[in-house]
Protein backbone atom coordinates (compact mmCIF):
# COMPACT_ATOMS: atom_id res chain seq x y z
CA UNK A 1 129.53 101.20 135.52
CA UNK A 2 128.20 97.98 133.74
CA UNK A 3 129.26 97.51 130.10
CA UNK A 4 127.50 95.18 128.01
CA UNK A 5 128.10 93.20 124.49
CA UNK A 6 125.96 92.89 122.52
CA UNK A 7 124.48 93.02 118.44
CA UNK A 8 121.91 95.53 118.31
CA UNK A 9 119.04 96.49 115.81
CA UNK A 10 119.76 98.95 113.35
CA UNK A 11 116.48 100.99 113.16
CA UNK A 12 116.09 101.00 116.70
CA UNK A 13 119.58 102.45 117.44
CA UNK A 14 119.10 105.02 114.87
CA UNK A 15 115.84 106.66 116.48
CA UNK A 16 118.40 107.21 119.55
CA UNK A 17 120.97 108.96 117.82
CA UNK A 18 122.30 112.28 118.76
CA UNK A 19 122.74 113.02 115.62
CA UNK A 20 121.10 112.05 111.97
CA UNK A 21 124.15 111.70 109.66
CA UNK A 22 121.59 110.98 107.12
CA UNK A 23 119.42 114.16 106.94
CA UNK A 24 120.37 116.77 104.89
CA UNK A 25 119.29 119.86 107.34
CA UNK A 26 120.80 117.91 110.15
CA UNK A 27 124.43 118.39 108.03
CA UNK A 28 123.92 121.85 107.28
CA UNK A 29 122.81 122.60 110.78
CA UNK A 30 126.02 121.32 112.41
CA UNK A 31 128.37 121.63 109.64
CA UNK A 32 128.86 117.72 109.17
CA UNK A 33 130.21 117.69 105.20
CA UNK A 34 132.44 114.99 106.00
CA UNK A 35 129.89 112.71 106.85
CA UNK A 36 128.83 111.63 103.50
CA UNK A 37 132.33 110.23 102.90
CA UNK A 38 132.86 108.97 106.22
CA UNK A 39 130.15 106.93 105.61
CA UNK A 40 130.65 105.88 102.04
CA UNK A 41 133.91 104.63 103.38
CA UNK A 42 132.03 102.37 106.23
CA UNK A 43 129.28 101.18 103.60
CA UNK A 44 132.05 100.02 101.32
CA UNK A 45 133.78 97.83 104.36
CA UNK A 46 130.66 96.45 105.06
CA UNK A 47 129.73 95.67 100.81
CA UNK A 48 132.77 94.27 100.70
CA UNK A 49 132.49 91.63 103.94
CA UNK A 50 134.55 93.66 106.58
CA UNK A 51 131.11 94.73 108.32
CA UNK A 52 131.59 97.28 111.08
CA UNK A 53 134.51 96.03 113.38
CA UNK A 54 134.39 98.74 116.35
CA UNK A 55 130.99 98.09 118.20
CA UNK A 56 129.10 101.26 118.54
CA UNK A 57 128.45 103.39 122.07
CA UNK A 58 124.86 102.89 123.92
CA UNK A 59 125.21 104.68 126.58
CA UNK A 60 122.35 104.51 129.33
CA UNK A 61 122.52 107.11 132.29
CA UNK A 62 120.13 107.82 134.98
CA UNK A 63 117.10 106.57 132.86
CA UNK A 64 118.00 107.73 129.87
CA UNK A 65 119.57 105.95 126.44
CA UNK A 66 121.48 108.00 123.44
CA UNK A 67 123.88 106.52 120.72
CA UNK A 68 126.98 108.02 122.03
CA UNK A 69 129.16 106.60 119.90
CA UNK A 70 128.46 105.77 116.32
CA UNK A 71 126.50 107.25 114.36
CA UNK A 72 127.90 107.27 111.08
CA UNK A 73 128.49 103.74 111.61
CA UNK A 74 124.77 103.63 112.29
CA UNK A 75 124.04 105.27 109.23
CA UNK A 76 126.00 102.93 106.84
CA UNK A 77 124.07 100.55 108.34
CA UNK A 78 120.69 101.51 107.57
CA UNK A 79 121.81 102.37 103.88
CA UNK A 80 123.03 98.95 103.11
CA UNK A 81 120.08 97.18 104.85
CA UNK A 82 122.38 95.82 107.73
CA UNK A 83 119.85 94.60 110.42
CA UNK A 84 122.22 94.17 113.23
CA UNK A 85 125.20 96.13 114.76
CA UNK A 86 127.95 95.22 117.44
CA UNK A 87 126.84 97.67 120.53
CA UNK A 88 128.32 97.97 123.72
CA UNK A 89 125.64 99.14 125.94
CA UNK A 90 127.35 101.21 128.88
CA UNK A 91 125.12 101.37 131.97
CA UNK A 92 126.01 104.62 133.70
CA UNK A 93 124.01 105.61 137.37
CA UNK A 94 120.86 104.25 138.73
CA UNK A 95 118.55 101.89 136.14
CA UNK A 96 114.62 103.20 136.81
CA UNK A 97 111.16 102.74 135.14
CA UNK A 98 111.36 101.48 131.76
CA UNK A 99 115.23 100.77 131.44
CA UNK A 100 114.65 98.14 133.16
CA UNK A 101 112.83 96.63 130.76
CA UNK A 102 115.00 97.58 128.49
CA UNK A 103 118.21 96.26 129.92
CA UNK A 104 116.41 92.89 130.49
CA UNK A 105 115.50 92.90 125.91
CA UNK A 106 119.57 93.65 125.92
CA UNK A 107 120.53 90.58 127.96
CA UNK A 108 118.28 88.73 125.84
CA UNK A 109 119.67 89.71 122.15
């Protein structure tokens, strides 16, 4: 397993969440009502200067990428206009096809 460090942009991390903390139906759909203060919380740190501290999870397996790990921080993000988040990109299995590419844009960041 290969981790990697790296700052990561926010709209593109959000279109690989698992989850949408942002979307109403997604919340009602898996029960999520703690999300909206959860990430009121992580807006305010990053209002106030703290930014997000814990990088999120990227986790790439077999050919395949998902936000693991994250996304409310995610979602505070893309409500205060933050372009960047701190990612650690975890490279799980055999990299094939297109995540190749991909890796090679993460090195690059």
């Amino acid at each position: 397993m290969n981790i990697l460090k790296k700052m990561f942009d926010t709209e593109y991390l959000s279109k690989m969440a698992e989850y949408n903390r942002n979307d109403e139906d997604e919340k009602l759909n898996t029960l999520m009502y703690s999300s909206d203060s959860t990430i009121q919380s992580i807006e305010n740190d990053i209002m106030t200067g703290k930014g997000i501290e814990t990088p999120v999870d990227f986790t790439v397996y077999n050919g395949k990428g998902l936000l693991s790990e994250g996304c409310h921080r995610v979602a505070a993000a893309l409500n205060t206009n933050l372009e960047n988040v701190p990612v650690r990109i975890i490279l799980k299995g055999s990299l094939t096809g297109d995540l190749k590419d991909r890796e090679s844009k993460f090195k690059n960041l």
